[in-house]
Protein backbone atom coordinates (compact mmCIF):
# COMPACT_ATOMS: atom_id res chain seq x y z
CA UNK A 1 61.84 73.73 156.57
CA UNK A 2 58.85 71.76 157.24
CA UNK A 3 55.66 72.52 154.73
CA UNK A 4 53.73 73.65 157.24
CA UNK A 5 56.01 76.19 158.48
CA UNK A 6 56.20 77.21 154.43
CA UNK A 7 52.29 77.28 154.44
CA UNK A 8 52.45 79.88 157.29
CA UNK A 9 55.13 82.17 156.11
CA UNK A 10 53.10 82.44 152.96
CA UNK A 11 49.58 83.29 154.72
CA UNK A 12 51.89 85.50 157.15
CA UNK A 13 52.77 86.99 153.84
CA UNK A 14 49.97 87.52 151.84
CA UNK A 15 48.35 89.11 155.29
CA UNK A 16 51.29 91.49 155.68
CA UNK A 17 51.25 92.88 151.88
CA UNK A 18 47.02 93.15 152.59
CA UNK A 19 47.75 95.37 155.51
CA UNK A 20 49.81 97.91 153.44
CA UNK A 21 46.87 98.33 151.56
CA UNK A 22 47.97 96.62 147.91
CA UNK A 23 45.52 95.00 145.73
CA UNK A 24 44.41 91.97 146.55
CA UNK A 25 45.19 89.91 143.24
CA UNK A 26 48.84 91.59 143.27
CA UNK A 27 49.12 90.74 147.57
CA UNK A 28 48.25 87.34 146.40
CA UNK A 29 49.61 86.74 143.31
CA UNK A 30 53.19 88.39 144.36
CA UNK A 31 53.28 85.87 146.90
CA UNK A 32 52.65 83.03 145.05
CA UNK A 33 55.09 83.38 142.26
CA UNK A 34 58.15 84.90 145.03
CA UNK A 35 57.09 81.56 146.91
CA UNK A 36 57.32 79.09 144.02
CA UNK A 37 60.24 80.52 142.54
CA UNK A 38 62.28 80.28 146.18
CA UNK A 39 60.66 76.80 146.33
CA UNK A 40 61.67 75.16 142.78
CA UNK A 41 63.64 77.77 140.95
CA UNK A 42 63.52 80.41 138.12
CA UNK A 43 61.86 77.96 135.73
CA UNK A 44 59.68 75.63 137.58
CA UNK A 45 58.66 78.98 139.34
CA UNK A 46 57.67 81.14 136.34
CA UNK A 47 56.11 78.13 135.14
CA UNK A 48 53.16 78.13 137.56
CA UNK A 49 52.10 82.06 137.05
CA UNK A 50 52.01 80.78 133.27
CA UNK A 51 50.19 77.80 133.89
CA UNK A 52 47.78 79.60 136.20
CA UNK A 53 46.78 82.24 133.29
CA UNK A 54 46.91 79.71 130.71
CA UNK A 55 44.16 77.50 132.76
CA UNK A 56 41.92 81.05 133.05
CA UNK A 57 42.48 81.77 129.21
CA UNK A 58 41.21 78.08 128.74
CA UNK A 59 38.22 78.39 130.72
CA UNK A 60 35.01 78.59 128.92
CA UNK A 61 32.60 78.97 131.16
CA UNK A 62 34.59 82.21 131.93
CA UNK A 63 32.43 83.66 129.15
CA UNK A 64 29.60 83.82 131.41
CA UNK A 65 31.22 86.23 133.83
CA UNK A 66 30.86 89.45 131.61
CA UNK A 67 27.66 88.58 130.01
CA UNK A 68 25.81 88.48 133.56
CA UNK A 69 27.77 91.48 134.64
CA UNK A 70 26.92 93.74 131.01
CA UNK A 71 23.08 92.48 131.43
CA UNK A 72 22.44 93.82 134.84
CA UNK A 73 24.28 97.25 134.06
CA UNK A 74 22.23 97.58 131.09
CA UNK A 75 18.79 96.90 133.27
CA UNK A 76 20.36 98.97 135.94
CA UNK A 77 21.77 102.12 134.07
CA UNK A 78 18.43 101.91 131.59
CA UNK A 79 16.20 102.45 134.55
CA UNK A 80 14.36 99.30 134.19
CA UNK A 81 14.81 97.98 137.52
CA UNK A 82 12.97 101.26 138.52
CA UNK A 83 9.93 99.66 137.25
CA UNK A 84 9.98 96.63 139.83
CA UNK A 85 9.76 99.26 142.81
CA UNK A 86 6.91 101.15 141.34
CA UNK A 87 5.14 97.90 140.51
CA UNK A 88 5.56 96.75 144.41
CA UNK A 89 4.63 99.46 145.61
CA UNK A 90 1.27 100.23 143.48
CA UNK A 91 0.23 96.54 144.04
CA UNK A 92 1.44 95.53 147.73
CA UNK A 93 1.00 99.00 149.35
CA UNK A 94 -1.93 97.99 150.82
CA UNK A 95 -0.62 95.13 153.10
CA UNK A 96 0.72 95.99 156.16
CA UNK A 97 4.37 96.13 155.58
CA UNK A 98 3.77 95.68 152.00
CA UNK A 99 6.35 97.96 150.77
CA UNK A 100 8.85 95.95 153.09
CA UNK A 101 7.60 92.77 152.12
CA UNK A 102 7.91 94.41 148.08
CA UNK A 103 11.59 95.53 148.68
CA UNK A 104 12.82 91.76 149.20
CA UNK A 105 10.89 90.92 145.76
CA UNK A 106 12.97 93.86 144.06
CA UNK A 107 16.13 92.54 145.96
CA UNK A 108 14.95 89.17 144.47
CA UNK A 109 15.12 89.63 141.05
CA UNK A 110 17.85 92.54 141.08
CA UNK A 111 19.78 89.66 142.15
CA UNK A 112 18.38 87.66 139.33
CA UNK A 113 19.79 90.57 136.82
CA UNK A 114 23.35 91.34 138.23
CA UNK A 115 25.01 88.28 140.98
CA UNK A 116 26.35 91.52 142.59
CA UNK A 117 25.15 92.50 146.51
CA UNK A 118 26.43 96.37 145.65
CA UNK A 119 23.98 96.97 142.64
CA UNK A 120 21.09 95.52 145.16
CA UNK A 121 22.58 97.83 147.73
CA UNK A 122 22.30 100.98 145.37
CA UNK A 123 19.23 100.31 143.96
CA UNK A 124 17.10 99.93 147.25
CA UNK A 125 19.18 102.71 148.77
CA UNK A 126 18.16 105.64 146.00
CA UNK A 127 14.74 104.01 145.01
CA UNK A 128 13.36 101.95 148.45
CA UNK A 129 14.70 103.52 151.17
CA UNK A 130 13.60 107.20 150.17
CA UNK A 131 10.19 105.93 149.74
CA UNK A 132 9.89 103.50 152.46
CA UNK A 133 10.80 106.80 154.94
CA UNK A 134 8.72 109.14 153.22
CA UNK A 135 5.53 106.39 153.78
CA UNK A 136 6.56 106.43 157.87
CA UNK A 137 8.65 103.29 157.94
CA UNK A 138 10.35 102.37 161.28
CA UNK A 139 13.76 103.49 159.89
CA UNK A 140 15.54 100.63 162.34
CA UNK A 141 13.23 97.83 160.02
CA UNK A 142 14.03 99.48 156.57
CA UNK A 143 17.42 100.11 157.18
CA UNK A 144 17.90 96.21 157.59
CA UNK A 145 15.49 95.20 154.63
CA UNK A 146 17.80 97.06 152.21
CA UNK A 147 20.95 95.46 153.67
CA UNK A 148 19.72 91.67 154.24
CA UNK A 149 17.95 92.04 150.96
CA UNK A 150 21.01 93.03 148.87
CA UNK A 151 23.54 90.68 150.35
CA UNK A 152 20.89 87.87 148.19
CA UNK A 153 23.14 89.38 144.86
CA UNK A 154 25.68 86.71 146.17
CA UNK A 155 23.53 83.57 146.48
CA UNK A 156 20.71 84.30 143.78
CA UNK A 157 21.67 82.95 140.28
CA UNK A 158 23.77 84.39 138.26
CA UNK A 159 26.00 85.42 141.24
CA UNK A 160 29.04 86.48 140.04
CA UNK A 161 30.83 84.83 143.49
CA UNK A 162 29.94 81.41 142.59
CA UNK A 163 31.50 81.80 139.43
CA UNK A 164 34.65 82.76 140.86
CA UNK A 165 33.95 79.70 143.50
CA UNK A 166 33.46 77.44 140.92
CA UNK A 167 36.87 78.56 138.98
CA UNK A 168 38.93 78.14 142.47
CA UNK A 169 36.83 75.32 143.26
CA UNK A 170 37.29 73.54 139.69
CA UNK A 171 33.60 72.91 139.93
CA UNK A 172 30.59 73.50 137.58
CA UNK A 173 28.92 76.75 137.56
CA UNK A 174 25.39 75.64 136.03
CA UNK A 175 25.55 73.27 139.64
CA UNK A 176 26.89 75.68 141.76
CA UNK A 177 23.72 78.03 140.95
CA UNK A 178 21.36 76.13 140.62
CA UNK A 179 22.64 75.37 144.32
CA UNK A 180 22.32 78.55 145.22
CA UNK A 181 18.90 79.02 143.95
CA UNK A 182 16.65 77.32 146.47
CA UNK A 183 18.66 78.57 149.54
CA UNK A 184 18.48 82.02 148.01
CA UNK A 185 14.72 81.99 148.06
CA UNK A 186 14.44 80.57 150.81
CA UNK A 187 16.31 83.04 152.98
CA UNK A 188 13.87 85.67 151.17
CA UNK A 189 10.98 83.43 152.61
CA UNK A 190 12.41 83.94 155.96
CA UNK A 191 12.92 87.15 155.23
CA UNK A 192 9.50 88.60 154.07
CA UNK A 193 7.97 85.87 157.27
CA UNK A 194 9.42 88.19 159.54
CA UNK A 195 8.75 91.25 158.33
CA UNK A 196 5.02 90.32 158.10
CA UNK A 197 5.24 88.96 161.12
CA UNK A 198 7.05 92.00 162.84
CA UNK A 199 4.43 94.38 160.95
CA UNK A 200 1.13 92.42 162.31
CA UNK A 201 2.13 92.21 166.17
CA UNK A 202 3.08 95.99 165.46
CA UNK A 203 1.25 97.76 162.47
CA UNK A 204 3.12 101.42 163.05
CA UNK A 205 6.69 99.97 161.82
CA UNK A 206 4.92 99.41 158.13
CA UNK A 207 1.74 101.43 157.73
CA UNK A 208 -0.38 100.72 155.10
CA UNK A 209 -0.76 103.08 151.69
CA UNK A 210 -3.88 105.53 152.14
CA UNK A 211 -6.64 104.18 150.69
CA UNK A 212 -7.28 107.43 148.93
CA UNK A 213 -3.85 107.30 147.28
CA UNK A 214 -4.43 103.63 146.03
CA UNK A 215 -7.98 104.66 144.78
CA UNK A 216 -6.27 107.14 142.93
CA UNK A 217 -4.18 105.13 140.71
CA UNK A 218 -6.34 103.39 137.78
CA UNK A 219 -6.12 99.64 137.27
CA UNK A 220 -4.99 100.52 133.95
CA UNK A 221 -2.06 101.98 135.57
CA UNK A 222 -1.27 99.08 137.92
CA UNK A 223 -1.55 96.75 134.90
CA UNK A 224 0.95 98.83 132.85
CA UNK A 225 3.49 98.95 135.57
CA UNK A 226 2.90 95.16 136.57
CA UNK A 227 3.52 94.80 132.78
CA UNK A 228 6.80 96.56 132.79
CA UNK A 229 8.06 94.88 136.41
CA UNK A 230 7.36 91.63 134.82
CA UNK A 231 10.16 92.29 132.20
CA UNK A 232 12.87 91.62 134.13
CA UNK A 233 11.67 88.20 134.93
CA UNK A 234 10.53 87.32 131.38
CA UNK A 235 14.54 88.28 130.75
CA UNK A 236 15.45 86.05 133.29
CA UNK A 237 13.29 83.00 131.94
CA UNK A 238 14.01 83.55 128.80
CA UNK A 239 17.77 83.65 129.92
CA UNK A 240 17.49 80.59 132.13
CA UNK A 241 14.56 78.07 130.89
CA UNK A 242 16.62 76.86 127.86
CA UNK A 243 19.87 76.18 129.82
CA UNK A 244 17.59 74.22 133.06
CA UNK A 245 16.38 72.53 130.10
CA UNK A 246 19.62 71.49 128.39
CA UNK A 247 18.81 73.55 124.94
CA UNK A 248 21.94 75.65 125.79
CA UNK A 249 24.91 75.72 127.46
CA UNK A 250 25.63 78.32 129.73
CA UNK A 251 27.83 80.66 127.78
CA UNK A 252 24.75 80.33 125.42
CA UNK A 253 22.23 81.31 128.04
CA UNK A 254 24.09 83.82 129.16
CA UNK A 255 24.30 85.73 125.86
CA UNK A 256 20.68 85.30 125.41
CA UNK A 257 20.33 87.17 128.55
CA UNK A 258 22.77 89.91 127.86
CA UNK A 259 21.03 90.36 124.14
CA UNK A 260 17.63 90.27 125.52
CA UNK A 261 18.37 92.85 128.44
CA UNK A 262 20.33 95.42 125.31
CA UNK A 263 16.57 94.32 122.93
CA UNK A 264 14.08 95.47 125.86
CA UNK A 265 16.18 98.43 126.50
CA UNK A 266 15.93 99.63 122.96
CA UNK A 267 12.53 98.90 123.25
CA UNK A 268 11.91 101.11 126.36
CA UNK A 269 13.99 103.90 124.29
CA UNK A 270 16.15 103.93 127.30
CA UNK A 271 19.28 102.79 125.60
CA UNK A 272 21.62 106.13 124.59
CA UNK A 273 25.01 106.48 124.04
CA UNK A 274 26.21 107.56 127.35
CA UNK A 275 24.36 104.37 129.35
CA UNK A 276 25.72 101.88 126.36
CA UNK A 277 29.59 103.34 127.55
CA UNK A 278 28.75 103.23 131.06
CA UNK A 279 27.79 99.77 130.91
CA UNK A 280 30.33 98.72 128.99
CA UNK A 281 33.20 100.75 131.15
CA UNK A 282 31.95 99.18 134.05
CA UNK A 283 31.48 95.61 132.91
CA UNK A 284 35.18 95.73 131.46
CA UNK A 285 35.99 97.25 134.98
CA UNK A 286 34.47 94.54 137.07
CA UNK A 287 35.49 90.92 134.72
CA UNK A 288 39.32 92.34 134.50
CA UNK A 289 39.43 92.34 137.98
CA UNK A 290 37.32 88.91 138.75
CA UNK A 291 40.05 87.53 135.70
CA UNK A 292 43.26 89.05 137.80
CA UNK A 293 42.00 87.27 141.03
CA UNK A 294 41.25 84.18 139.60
CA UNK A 295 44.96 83.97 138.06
CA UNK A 296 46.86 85.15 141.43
CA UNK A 297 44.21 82.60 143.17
CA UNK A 298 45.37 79.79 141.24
CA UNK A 299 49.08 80.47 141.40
CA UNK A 300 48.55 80.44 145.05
CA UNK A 301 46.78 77.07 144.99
CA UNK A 302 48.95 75.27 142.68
CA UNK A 303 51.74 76.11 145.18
CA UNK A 304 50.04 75.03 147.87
CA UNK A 305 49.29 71.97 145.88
CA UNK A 306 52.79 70.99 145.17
CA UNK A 307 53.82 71.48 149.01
CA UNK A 308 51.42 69.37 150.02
CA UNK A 309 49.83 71.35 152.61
CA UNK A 310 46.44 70.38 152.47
CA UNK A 311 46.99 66.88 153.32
CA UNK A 312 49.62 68.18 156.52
CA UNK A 313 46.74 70.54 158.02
CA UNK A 314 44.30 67.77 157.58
CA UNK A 315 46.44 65.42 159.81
CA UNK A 316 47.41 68.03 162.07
CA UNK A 317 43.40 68.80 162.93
CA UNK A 318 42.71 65.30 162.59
CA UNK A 319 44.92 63.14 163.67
CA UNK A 320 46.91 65.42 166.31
CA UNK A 321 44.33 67.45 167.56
CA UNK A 322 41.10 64.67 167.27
CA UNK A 323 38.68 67.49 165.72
CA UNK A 324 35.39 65.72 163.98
CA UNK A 325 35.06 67.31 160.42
CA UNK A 326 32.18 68.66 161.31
CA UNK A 327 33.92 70.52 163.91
CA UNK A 328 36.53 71.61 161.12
CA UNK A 329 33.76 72.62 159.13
CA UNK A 330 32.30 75.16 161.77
CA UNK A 331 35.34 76.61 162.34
CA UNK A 332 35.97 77.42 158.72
CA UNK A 333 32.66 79.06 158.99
CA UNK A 334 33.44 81.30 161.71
CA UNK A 335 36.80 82.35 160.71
CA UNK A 336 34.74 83.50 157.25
CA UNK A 337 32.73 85.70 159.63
CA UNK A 338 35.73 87.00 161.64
CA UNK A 339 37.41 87.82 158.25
CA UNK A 340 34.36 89.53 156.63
CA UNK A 341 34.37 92.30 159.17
CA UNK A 342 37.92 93.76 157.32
CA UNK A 343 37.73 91.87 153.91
CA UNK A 344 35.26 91.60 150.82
CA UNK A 345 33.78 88.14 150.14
CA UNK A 346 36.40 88.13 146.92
CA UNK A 347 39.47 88.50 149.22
CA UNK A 348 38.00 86.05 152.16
CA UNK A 349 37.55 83.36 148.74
CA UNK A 350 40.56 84.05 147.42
CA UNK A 351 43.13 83.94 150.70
CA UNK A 352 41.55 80.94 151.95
CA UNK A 353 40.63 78.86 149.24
CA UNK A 354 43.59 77.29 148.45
CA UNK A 355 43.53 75.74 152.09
CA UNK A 356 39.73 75.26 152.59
CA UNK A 357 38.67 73.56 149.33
CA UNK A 358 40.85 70.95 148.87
CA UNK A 359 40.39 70.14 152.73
CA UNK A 360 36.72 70.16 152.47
CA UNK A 361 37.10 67.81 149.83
CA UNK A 362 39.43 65.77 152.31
CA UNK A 363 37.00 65.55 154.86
CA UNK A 364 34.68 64.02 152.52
CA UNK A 365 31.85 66.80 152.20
CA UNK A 366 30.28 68.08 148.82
CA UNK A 367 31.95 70.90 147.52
CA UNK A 368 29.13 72.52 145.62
CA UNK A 369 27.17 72.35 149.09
CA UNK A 370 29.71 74.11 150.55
CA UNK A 371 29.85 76.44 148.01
CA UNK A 372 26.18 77.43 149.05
CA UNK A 373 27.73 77.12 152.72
CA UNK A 374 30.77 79.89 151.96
CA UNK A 375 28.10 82.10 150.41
CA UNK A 376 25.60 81.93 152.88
CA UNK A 377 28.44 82.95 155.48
CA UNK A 378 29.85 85.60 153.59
CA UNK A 379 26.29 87.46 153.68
CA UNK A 380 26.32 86.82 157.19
CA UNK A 381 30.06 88.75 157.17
CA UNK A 382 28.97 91.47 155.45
CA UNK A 383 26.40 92.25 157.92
CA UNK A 384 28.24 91.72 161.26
CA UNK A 385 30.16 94.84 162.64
CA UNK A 386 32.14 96.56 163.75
CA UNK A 387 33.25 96.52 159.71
CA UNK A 388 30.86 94.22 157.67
CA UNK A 389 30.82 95.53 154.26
CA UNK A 390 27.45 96.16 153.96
CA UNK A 391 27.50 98.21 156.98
CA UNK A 392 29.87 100.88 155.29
CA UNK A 393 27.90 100.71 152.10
CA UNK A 394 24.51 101.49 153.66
CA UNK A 395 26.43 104.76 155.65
CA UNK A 396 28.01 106.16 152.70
CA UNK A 397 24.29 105.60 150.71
CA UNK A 398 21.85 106.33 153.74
CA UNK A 399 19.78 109.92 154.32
CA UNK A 400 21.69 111.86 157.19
CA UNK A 401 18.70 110.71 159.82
CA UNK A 402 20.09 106.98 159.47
CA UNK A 403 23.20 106.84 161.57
CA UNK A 404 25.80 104.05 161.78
CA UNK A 405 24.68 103.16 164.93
CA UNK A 406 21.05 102.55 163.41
CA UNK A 407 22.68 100.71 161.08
CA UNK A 408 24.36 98.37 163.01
CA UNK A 409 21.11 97.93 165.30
CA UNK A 410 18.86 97.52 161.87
CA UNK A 411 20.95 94.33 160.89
CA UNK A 412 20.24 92.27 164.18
CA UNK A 413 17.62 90.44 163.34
CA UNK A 414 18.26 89.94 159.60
CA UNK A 415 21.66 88.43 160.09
CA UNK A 416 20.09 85.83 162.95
CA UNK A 417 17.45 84.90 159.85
CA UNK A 418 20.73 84.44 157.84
CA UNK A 419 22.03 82.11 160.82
CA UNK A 420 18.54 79.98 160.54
CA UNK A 421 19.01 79.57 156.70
CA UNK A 422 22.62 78.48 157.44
CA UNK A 423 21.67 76.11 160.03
CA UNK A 424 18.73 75.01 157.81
CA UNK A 425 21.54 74.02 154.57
CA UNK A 426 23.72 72.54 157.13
CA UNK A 427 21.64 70.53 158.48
CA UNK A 428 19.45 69.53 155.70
CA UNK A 429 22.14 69.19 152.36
CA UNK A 430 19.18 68.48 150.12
CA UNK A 431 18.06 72.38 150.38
CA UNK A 432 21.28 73.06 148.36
CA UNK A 433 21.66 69.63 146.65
CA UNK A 434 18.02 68.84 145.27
CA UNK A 435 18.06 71.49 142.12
CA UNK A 436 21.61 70.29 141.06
CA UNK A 437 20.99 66.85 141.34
CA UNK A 438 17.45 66.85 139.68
CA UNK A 439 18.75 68.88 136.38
CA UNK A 440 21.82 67.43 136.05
CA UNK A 441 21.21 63.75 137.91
CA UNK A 442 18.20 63.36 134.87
């Protein structure tokens, strides 16, 4: 049987198993292991499950992974993070669409604390949204400030979905977020541009604070709370100026951060019993399964590897078919989008990446770039309907007055920012490229 014929069955496969609703690390991984066992036999089969979970067990860097995850439970479950809103809101309520504008900044550096869109999500759906309503925000405008702003968990270093790109990928971490970094803000640029834009042609979607309200809070006040906002981004420089620097590596930095989140949540008297377990329940929750997709992910790959499929879809597309690999390249994009309105961006990474990697690589482009590129696309996925995943999250979160089709019309305009910032990285490499290269190229 030809490989490519192989290479099909197996995606065929792996689809099939999806749509009966199995995990997607036991879809994947089943696959993989049935495949290579069929292909070279009990032992040369069993060997490459082994191998696979040997090369996670051997991977340092791993080590990050539950350090980033613990510190932004512990700033999450310990209230801190509740201090960012209050501060944007005592000290930008007086711009027109301030509170808007504020949001982003708390979807900023929540990002900054967890690498995970859904703690962004839940955060600005209890703490923003509630307020932003309350203070006569056009619901339409709010509704897609919390969404765009919490799909930035995946771009923003630490995100937790580089580091699983970067174990698929075999590239490093430290690169891939410092990648991410510049995009990241720079999509929040585009992000707070329009809303301030929006909210001067039209004043009544963002209303200003009453003045009599903001006269009533004491600058002692607003100095306290921009005291305690601040913490979280002391944490993060503390966390992340040795490590730019090259005084620690990034297991090292990323204990620093995890200490320094538990220290400032002792201080605060906000660390009890029951938020230490919950943290720690859900950070065990969330690295088991990051370590059981990895493992099925590679299995996959290294099967894929010894067929040889990569190099017989890269001569099909082109040598047979004549596509450029920049066409190649857009059409992996959109596929990601197509697949994000059904799939997670943990499943897209994982199903495709043992096909798309290697091939970019092929076709000659950086792969940390597109790294930045995959992310970028997956926030776009979780935003487009009928089934992004953000879509479903803001629903089951929202106040009963925000209905899904509110929702879907909210996102519009946030996801064709998204597109901009895409276009921008594609077009201009350096965006992505210039951190990396300047930290790691000195």
């Amino acid at each position: 049987m030809p490989y490519e014929m192989i290479a099909a069955l197996m995606f065929a496969s792996m689809m099939l198993l999806l749509l009966t609703g199995q995990r997607v690390f036991g879809a994947i991984g089943f696959v993989a292991v049935v495949s290579a066992v069929l292909l070279w036999g009990d032992r040369g089969g069993y060997d490459i499950g082994f191998a696979a979970a040997i090369k996670v067990m051997r991977w340092y860097p791993l080590l990050t992974l539950p350090m980033f995850v613990f510190m932004g439970y512990v700033l999450s479950e310990s209230k801190i993070a509740d201090d960012l809103y209050r501060m944007f809101h005592v000290w930008m309520g007086g711009i027109s669409g301030g509170l808007a504008i504020g949001t982003i900044g708390l979807m900023v550096l929540v990002s900054a604390m967890n690498g995970l869109s859904v703690a962004g999500m839940a955060i600005g759906a209890t703490i923003a949204l509630p307020e932003l309503l309350k203070r006569n925000y056009d619901k339409l405008m709010v509704t897609g400030v919390i969404q765009a702003g919490s799909s930035l968990g995946i771009l923003v270093p630490p995100s937790v979905v580089l580091v699983l790109y970067a174990m698929i990928a075999r590239q490093p971490v430290g690169q891939l977020w410092l990648a991410g970094a510049v995009p990241g803000l720079m999509m929040a640029g585009l992000f707070i541009a329009y809303i301030a834009l929006r909210c001067r042609l039209n004043p009544s979607l963002g209303p200003v604070l009453d003045p009599a309200e903001r006269a009533a809070i004491p600058m002692a006040e607003k100095l306290r709370l921009l005291r305690s906002g601040l913490l979280p981004v002391g944490i993060f420089a503390v966390m992340m100026v040795p490590f730019v620097n090259g005084w620690t590596s990034l297991v090292e930095s990323s204990a620093i951060g995890a200490l320094a989140a538990l220290l400032a949540a002792f201080a605060k008297r906000r660390m009890t019993w029951p938020v230490f377990e919950t943290c720690l329940r859900q950070t065990l929750g969330i690295t088991c399964m990051f370590m059981w997709i990895i493992l099925a992910a590679l299995a996959f790959g290294a099967v894929f590897d010894g067929l040889g499929a990569v190099k017989a879809i890269e001569d099909l597309f082109t040598d047979q078919w004549g596509l450029s690999p920049w066409v190649i390249l857009i059409l992996m994009q959109l596929s990601f989008i197509l697949m994000g309105t059904f799939l997670d961006d943990t499943a897209m990474l994982v199903i495709v990446a043992p096909l798309y990697v290697p091939l970019v690589g092929e076709l000659g482009f950086d792969l940390i770039w597109y790294g930045v590129l995959y992310t970028i696309t997956c926030q776009i996925a979780y935003m487009t309907p009928p089934f992004g995943y953000n879509l479903f999250l803001m629903r089951a979160m929202a106040p009963p007055e925000i209905g899904i089709r509110d929702i879907y019309r909210s996102i519009v305009p946030f996801v064709a920012v998204m597109i901009l910032a895409l276009a921008l990285v594609m077009i201009f490499p350096q965006i992505a490229l210039w951190l990396p290269n300047r930290v790691y190229g000195g």
